[in-house]
PDB file of N, CA and C in Angstrom:
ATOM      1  N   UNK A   1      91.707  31.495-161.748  1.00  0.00           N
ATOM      2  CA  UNK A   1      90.666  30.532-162.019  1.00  0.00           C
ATOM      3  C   UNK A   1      91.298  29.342-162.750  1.00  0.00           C
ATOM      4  N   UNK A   2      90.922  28.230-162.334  1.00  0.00           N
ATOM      5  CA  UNK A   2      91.645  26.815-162.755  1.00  0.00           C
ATOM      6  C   UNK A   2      90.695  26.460-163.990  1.00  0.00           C
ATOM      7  N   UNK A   3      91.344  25.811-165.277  1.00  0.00           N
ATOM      8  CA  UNK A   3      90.973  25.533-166.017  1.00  0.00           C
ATOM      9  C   UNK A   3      89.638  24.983-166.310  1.00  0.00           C
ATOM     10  N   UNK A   4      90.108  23.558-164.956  1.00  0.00           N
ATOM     11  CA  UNK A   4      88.650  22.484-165.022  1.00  0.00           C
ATOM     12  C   UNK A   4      87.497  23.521-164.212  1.00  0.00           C
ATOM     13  N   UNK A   5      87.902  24.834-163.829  1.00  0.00           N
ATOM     14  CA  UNK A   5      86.674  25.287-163.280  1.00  0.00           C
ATOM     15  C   UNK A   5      85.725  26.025-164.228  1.00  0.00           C
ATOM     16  N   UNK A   6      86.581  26.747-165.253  1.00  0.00           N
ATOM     17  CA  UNK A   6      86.066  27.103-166.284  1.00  0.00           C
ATOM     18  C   UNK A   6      85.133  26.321-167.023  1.00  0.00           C
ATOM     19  N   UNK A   7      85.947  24.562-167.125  1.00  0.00           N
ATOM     20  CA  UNK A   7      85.427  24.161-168.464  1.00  0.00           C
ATOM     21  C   UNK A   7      83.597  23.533-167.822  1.00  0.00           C
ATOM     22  N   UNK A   8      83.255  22.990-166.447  1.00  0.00           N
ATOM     23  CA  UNK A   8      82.214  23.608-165.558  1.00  0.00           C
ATOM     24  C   UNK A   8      81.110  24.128-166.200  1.00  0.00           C
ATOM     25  N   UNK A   9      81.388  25.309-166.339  1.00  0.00           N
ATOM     26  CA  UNK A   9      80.141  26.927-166.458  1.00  0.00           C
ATOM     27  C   UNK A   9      80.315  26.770-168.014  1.00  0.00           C
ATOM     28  N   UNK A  10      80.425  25.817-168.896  1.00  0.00           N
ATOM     29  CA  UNK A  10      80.723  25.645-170.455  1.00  0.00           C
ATOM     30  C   UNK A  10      78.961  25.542-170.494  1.00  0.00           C
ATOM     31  N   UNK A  11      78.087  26.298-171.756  1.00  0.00           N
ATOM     32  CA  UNK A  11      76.847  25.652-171.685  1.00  0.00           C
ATOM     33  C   UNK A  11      76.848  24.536-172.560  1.00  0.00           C
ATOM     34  N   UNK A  12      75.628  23.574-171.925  1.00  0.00           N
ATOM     35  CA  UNK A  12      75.404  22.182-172.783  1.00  0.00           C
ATOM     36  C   UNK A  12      74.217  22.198-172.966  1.00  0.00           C
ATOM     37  N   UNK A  13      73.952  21.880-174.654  1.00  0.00           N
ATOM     38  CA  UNK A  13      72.422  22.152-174.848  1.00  0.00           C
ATOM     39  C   UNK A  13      72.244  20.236-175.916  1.00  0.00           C
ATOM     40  N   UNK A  14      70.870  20.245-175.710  1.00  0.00           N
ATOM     41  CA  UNK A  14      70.088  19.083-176.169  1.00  0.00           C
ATOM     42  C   UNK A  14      69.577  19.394-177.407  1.00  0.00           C
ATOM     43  N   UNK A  15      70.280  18.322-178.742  1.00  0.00           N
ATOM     44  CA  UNK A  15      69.574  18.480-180.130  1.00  0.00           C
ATOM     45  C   UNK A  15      69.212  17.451-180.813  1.00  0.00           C
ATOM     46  N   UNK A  16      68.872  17.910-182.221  1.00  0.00           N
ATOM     47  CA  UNK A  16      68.923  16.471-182.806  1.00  0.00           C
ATOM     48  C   UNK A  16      69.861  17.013-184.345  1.00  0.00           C
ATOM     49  N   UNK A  17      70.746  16.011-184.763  1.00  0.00           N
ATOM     50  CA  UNK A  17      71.251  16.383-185.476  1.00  0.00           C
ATOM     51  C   UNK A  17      70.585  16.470-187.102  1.00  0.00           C
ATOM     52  N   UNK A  18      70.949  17.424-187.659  1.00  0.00           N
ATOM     53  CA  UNK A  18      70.197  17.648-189.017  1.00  0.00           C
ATOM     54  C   UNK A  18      70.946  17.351-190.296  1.00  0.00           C
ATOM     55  N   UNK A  19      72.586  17.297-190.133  1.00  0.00           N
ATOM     56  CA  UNK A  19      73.276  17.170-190.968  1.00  0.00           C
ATOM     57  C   UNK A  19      74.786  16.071-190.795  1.00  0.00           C
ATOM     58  N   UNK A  20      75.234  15.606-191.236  1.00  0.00           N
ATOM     59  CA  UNK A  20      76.398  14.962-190.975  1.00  0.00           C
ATOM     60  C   UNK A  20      77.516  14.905-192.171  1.00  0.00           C
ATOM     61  N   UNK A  21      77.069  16.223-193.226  1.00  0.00           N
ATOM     62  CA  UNK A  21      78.048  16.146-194.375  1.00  0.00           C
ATOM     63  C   UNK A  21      79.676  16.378-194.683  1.00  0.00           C
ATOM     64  N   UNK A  22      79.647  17.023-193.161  1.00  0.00           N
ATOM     65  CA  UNK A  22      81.085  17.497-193.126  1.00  0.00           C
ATOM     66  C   UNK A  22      82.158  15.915-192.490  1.00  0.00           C
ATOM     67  N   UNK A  23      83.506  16.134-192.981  1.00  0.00           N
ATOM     68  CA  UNK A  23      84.199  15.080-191.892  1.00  0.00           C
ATOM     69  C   UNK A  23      84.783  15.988-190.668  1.00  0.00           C
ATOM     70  N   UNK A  24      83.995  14.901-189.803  1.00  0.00           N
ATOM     71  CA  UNK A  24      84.020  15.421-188.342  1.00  0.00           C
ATOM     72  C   UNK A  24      83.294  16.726-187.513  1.00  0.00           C
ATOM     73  N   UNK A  25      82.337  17.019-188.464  1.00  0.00           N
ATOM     74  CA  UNK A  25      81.067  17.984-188.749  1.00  0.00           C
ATOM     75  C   UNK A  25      79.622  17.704-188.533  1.00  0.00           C
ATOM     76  N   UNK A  26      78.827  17.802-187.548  1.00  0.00           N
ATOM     77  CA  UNK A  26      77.508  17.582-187.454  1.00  0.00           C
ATOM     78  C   UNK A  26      76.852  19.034-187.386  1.00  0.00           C
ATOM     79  N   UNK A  27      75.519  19.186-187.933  1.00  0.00           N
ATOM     80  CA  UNK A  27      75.065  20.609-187.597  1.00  0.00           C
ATOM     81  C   UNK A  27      73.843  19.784-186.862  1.00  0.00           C
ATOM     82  N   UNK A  28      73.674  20.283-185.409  1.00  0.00           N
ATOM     83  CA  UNK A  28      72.588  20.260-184.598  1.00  0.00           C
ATOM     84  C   UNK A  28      71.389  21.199-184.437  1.00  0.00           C
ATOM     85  N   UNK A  29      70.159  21.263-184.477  1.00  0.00           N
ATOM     86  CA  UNK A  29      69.202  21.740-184.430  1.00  0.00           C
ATOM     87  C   UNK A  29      68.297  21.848-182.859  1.00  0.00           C
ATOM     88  N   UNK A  30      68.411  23.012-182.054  1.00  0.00           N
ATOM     89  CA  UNK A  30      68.065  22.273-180.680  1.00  0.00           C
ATOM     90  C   UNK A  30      66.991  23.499-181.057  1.00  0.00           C
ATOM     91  N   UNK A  31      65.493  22.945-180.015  1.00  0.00           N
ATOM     92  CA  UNK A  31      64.391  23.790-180.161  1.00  0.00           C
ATOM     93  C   UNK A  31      64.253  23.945-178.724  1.00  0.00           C
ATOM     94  N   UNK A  32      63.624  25.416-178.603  1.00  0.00           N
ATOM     95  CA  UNK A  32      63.010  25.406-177.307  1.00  0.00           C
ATOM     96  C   UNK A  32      62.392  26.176-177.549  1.00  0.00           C
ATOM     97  N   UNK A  33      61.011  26.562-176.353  1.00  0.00           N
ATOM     98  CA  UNK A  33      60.381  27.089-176.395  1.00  0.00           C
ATOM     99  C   UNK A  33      60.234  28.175-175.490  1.00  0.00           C
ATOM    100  N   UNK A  34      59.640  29.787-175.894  1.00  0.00           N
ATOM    101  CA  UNK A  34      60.179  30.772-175.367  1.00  0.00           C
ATOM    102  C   UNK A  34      58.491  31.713-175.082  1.00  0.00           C
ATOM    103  N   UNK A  35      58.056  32.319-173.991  1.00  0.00           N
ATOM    104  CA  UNK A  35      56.895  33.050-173.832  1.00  0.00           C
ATOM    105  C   UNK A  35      57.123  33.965-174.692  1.00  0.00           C
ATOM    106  N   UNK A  36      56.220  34.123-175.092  1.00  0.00           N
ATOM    107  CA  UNK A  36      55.880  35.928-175.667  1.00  0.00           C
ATOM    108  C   UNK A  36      55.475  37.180-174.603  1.00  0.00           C
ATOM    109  N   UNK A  37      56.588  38.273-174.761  1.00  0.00           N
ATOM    110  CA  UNK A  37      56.817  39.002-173.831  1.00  0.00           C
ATOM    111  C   UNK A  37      55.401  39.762-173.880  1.00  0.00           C
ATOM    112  N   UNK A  38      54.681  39.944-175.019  1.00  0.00           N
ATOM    113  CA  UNK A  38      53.347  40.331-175.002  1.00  0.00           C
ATOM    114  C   UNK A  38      52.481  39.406-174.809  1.00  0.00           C
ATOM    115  N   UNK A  39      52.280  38.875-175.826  1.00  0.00           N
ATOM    116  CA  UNK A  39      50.663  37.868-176.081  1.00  0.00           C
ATOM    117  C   UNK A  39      51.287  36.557-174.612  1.00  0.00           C
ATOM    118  N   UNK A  40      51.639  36.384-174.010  1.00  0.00           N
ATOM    119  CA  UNK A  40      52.380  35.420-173.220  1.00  0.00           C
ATOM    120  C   UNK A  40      52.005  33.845-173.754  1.00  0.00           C
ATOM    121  N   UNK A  41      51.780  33.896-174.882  1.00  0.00           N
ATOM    122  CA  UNK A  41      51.680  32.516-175.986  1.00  0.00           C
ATOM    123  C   UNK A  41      53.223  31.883-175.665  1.00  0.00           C
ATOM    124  N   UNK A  42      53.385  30.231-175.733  1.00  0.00           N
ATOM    125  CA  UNK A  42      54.542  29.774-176.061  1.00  0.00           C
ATOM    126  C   UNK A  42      54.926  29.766-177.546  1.00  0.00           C
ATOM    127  N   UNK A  43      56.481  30.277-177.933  1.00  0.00           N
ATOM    128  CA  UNK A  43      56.597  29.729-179.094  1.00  0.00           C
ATOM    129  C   UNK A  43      57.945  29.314-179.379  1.00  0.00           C
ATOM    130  N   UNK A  44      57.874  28.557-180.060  1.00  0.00           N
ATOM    131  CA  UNK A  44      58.945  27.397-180.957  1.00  0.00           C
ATOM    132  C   UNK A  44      59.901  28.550-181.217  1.00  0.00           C
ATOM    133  N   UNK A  45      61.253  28.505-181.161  1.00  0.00           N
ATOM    134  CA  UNK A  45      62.272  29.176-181.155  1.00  0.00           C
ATOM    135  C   UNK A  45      63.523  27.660-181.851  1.00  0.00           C
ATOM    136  N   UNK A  46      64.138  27.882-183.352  1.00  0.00           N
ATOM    137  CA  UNK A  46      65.149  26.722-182.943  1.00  0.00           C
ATOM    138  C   UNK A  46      66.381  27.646-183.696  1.00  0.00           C
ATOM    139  N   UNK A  47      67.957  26.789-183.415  1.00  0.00           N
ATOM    140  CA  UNK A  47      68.575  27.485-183.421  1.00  0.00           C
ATOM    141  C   UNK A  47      69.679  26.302-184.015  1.00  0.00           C
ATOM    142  N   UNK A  48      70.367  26.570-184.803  1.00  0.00           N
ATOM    143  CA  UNK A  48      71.337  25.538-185.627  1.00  0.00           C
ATOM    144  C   UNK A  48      72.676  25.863-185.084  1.00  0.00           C
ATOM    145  N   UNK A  49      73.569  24.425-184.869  1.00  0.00           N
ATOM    146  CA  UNK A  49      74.380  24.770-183.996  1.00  0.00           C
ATOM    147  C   UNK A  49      75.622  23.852-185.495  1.00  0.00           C
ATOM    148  N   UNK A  50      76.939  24.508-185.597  1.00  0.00           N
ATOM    149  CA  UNK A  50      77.779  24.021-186.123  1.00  0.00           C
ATOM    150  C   UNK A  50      78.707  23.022-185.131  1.00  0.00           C
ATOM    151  N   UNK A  51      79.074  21.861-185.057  1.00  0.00           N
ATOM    152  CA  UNK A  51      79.164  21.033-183.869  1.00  0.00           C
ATOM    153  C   UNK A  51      80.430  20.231-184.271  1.00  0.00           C
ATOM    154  N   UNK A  52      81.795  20.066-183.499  1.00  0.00           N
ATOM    155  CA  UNK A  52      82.638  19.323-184.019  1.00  0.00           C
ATOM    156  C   UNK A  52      82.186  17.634-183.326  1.00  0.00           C
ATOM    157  N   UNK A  53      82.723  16.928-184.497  1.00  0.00           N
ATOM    158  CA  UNK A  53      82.265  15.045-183.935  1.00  0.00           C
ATOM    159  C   UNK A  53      83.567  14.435-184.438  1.00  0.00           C
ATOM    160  N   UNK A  54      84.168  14.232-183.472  1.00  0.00           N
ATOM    161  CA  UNK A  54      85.770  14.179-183.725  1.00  0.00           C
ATOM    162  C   UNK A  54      86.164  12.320-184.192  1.00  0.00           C
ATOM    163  N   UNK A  55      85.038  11.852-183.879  1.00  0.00           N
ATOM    164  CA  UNK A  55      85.356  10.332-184.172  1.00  0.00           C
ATOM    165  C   UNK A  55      83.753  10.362-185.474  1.00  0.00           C
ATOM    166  N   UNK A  56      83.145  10.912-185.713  1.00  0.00           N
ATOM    167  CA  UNK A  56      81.916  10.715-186.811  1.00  0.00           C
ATOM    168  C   UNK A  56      81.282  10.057-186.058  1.00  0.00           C
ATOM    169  N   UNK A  57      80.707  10.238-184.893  1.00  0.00           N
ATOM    170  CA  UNK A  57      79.871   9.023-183.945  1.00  0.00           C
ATOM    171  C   UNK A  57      78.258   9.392-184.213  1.00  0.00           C
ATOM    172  N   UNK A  58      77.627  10.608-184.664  1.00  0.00           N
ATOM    173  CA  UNK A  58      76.530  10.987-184.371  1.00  0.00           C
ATOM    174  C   UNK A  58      76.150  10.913-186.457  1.00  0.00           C
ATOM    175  N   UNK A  59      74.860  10.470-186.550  1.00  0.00           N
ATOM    176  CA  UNK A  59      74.133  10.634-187.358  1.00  0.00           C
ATOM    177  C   UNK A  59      72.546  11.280-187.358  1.00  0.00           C
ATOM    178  N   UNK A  60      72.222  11.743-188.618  1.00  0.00           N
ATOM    179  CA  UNK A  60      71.030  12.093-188.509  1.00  0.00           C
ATOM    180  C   UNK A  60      69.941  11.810-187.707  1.00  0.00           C
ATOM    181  N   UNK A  61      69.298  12.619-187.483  1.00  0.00           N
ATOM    182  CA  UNK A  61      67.723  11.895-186.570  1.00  0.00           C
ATOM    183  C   UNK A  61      68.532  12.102-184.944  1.00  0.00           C
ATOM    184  N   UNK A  62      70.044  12.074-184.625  1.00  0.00           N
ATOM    185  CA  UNK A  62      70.553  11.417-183.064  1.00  0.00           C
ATOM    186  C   UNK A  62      69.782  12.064-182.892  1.00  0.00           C
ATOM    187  N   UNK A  63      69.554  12.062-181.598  1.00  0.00           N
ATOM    188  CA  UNK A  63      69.579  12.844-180.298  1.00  0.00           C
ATOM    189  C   UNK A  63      70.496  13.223-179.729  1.00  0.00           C
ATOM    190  N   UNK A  64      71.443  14.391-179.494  1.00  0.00           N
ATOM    191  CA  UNK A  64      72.708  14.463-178.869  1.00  0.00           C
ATOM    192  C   UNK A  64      72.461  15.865-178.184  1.00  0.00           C
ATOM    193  N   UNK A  65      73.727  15.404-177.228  1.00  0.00           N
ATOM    194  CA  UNK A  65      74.064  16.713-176.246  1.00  0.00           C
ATOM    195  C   UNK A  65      75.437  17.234-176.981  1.00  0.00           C
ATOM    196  N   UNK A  66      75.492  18.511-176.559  1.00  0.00           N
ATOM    197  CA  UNK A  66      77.137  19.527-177.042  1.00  0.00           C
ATOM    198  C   UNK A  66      77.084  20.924-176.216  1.00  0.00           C
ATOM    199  N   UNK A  67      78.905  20.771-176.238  1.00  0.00           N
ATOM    200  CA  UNK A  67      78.969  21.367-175.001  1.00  0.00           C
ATOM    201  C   UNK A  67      79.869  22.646-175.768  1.00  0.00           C
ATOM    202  N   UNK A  68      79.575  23.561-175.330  1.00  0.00           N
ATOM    203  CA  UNK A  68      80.136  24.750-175.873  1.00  0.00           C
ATOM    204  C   UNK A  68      81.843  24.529-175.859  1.00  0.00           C
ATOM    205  N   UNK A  69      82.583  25.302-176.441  1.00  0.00           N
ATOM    206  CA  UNK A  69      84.042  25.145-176.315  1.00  0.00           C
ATOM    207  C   UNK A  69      84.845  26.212-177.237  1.00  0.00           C
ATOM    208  N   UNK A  70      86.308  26.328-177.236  1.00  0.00           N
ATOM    209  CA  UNK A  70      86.580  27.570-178.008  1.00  0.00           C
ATOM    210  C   UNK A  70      86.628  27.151-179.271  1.00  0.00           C
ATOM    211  N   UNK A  71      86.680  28.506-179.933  1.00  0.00           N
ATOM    212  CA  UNK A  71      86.165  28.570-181.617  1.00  0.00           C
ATOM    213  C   UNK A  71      87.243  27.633-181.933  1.00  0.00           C
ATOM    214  N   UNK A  72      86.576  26.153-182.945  1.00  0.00           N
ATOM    215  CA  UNK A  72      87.343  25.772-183.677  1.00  0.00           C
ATOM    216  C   UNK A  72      87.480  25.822-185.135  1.00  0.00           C
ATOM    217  N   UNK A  73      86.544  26.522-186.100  1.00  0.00           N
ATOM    218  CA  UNK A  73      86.524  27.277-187.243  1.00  0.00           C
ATOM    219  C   UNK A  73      85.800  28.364-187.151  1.00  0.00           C
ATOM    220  N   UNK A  74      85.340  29.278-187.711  1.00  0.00           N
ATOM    221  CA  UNK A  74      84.645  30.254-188.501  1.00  0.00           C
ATOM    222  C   UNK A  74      83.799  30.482-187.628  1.00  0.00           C
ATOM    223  N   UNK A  75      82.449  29.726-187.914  1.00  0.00           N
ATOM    224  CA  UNK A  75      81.440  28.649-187.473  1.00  0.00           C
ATOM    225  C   UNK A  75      81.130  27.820-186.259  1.00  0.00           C
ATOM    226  N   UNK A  76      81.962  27.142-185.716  1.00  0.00           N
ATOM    227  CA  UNK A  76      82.082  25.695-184.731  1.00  0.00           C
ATOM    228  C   UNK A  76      82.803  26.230-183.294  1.00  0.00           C
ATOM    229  N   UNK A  77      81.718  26.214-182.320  1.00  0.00           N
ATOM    230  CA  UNK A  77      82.192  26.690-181.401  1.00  0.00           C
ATOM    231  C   UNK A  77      81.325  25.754-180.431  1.00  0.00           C
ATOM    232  N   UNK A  78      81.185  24.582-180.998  1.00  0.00           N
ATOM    233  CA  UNK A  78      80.549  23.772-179.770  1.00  0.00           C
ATOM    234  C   UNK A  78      81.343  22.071-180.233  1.00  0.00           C
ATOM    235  N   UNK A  79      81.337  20.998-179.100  1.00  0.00           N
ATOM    236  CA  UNK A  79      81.767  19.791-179.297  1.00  0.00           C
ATOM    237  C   UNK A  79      80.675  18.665-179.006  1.00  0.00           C
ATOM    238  N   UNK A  80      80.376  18.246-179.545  1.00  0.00           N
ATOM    239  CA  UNK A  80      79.731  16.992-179.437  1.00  0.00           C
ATOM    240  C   UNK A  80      80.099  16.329-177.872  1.00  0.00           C
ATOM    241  N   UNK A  81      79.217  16.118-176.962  1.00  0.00           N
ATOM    242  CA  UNK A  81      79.451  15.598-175.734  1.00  0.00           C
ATOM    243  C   UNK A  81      79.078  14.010-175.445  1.00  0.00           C
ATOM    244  N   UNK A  82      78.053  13.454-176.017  1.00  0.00           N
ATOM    245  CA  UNK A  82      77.637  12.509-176.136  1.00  0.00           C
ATOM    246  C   UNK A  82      76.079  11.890-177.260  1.00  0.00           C
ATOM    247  N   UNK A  83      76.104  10.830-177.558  1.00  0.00           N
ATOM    248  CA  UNK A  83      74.774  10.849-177.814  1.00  0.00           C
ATOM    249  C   UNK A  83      73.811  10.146-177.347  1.00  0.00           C
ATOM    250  N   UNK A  84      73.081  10.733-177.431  1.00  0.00           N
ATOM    251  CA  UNK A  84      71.856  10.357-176.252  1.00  0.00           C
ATOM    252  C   UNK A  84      71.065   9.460-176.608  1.00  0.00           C
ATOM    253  N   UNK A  85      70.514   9.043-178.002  1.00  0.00           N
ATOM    254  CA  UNK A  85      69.324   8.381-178.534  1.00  0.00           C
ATOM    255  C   UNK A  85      69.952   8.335-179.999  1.00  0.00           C
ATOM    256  N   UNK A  86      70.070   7.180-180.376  1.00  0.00           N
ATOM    257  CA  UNK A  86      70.358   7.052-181.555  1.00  0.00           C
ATOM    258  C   UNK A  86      68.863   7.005-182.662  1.00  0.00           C
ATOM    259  N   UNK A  87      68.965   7.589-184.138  1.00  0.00           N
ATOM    260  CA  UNK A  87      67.498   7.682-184.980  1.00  0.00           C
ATOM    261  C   UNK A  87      67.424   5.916-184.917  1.00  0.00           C
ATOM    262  N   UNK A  88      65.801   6.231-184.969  1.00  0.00           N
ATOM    263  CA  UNK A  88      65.547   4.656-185.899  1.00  0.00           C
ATOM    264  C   UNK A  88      65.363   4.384-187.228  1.00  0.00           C
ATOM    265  N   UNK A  89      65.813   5.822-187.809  1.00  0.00           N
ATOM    266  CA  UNK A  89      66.036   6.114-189.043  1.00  0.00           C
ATOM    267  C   UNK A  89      66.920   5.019-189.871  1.00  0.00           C
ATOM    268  N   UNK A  90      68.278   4.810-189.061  1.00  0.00           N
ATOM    269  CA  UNK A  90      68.764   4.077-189.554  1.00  0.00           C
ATOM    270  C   UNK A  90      68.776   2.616-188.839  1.00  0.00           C
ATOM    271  N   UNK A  91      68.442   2.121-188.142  1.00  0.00           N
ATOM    272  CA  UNK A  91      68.294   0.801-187.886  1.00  0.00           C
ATOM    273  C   UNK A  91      66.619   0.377-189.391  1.00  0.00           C
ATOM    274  N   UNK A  92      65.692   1.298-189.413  1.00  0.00           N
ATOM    275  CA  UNK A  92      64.881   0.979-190.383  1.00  0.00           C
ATOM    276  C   UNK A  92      66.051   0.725-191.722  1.00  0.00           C
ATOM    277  N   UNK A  93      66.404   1.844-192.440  1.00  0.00           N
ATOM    278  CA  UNK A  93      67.448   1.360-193.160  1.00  0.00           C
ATOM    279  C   UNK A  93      68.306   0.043-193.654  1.00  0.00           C
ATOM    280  N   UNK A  94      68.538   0.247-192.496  1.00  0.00           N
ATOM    281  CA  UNK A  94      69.611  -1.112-192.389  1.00  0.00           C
ATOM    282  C   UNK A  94      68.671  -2.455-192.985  1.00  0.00           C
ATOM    283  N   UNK A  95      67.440  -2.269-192.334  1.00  0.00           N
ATOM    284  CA  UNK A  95      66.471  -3.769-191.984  1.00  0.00           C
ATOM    285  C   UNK A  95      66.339  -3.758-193.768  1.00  0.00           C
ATOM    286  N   UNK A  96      66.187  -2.561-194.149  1.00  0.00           N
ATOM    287  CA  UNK A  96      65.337  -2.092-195.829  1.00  0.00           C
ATOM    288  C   UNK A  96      66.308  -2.995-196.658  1.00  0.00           C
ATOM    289  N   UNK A  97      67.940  -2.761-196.911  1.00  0.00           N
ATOM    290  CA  UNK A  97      68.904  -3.079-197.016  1.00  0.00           C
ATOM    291  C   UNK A  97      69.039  -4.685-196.815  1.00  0.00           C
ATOM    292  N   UNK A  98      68.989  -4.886-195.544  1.00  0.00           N
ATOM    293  CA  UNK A  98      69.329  -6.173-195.603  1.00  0.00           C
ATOM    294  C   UNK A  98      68.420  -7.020-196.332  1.00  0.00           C
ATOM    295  N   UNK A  99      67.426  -6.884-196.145  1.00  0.00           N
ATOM    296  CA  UNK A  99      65.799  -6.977-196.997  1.00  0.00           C
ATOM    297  C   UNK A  99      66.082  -7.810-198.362  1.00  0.00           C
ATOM    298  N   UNK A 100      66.779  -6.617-198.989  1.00  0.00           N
ATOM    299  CA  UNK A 100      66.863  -6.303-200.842  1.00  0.00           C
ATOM    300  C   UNK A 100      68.257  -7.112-201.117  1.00  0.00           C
ATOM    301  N   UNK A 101      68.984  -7.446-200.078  1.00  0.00           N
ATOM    302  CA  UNK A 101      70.289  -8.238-200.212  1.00  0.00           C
ATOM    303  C   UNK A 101      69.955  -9.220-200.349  1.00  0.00           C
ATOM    304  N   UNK A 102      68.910  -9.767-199.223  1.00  0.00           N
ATOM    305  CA  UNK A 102      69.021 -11.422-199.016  1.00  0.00           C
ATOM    306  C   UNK A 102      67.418 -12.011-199.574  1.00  0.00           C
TER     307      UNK A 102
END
């Protein structure tokens, strides 16, 4: 089996990031929703993902995709693939900021 066929069948899941304290460290939060094998109710299921961000590109609020990959600490077994939607968390910020400067 050839490498690039492997890297393929890698899973990629959709989050939003919750943390950015580490360098080169995001922890992602992806939710989905799952039937109940009894009551067949939907419910909220989320799951925190330790995520390497090798350039610091993703901040709080993103929206990002990450793609599984081999263990790179303890913890971190997924890579940051892209981001999808940046927060308006921080463009508000910024505006707050520039605000109180000028």
């Amino acid at each position: 089996m050839s490498d690039e066929a492997s890297r393929k069948r890698r899973r990629t899941v959709v989050g939003t990031v919750t943390s950015e304290k580490g360098d080169k460290s995001i922890t992602v939060q992806v939710d989905r929703m799952v039937q109940h094998p009894r009551f067949k109710k939907y419910v909220r299921r989320r799951s925190k993902y330790y995520v390497h961000d090798e350039n610091n590109d993703a901040h709080v609020g993103d929206r990002v995709s990450i793609t599984e990959c081999r263990p790179l600490s303890k913890n971190k077994n997924f890579r940051l693939a892209e981001v999808l939607e940046r927060s308006r968390l921080r463009e508000i910020g910024a505006a707050d900021q520039a605000k109180a400067e000028g």
